[in-house]
Protein backbone atom coordinates (compact mmCIF):
# COMPACT_ATOMS: atom_id res chain seq x y z
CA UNK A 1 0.00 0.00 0.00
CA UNK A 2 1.56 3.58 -1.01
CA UNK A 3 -0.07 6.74 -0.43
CA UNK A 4 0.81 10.34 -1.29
CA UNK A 5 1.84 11.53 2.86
CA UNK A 6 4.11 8.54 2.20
CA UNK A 7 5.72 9.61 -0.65
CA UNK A 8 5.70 13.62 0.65
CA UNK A 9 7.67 12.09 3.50
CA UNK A 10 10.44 10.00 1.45
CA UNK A 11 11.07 12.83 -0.72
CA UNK A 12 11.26 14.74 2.66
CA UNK A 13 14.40 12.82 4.28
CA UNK A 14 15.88 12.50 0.60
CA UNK A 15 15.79 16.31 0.19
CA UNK A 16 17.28 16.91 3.56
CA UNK A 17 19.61 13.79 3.85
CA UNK A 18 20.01 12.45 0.37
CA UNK A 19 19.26 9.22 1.12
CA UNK A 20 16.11 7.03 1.41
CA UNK A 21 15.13 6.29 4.62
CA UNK A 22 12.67 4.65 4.42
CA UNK A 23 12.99 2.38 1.17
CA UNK A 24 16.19 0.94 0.97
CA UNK A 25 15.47 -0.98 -1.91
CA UNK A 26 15.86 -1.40 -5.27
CA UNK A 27 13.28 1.21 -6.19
CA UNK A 28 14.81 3.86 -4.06
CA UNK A 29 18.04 3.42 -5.96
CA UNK A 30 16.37 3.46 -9.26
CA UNK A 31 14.70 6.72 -7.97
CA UNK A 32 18.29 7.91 -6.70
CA UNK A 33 19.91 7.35 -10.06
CA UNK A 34 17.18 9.24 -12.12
CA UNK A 35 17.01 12.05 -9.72
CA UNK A 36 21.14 12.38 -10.01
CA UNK A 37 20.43 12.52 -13.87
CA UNK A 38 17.21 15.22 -13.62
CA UNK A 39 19.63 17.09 -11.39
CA UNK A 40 22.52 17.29 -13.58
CA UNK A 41 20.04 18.09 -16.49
CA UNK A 42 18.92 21.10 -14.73
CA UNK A 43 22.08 22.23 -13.58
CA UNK A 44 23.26 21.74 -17.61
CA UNK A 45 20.17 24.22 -18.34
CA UNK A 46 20.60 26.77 -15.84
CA UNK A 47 24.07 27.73 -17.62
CA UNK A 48 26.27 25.57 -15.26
CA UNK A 49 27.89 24.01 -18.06
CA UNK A 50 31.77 24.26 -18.63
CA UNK A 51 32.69 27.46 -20.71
């Protein structure tokens, strides 16, 4: 069962801690590895790019 407090508090501790409290699974590392990409993406776009 998953529910949307659930998830608010997940992203919670992974914002503040940058790690997954409370799914230390396969999913969360999944979720780890395409938020690493999504926030190299956006530092790319805002103009943090080399030269």
């Amino acid at each position: 069962m998953w529910c949307e407090d659930c998830e608010s508090i997940d992203e919670y501790f992974f914002e503040t801690t940058w790690f997954w409290f409370f799914l230390p699974t396969t999913e969360a590392f999944g979720k780890l590895a395409v938020l690493c990409g999504e926030k190299n993406l956006e530092a790319y776009q805002a103009g943090e790019q080399p030269g």
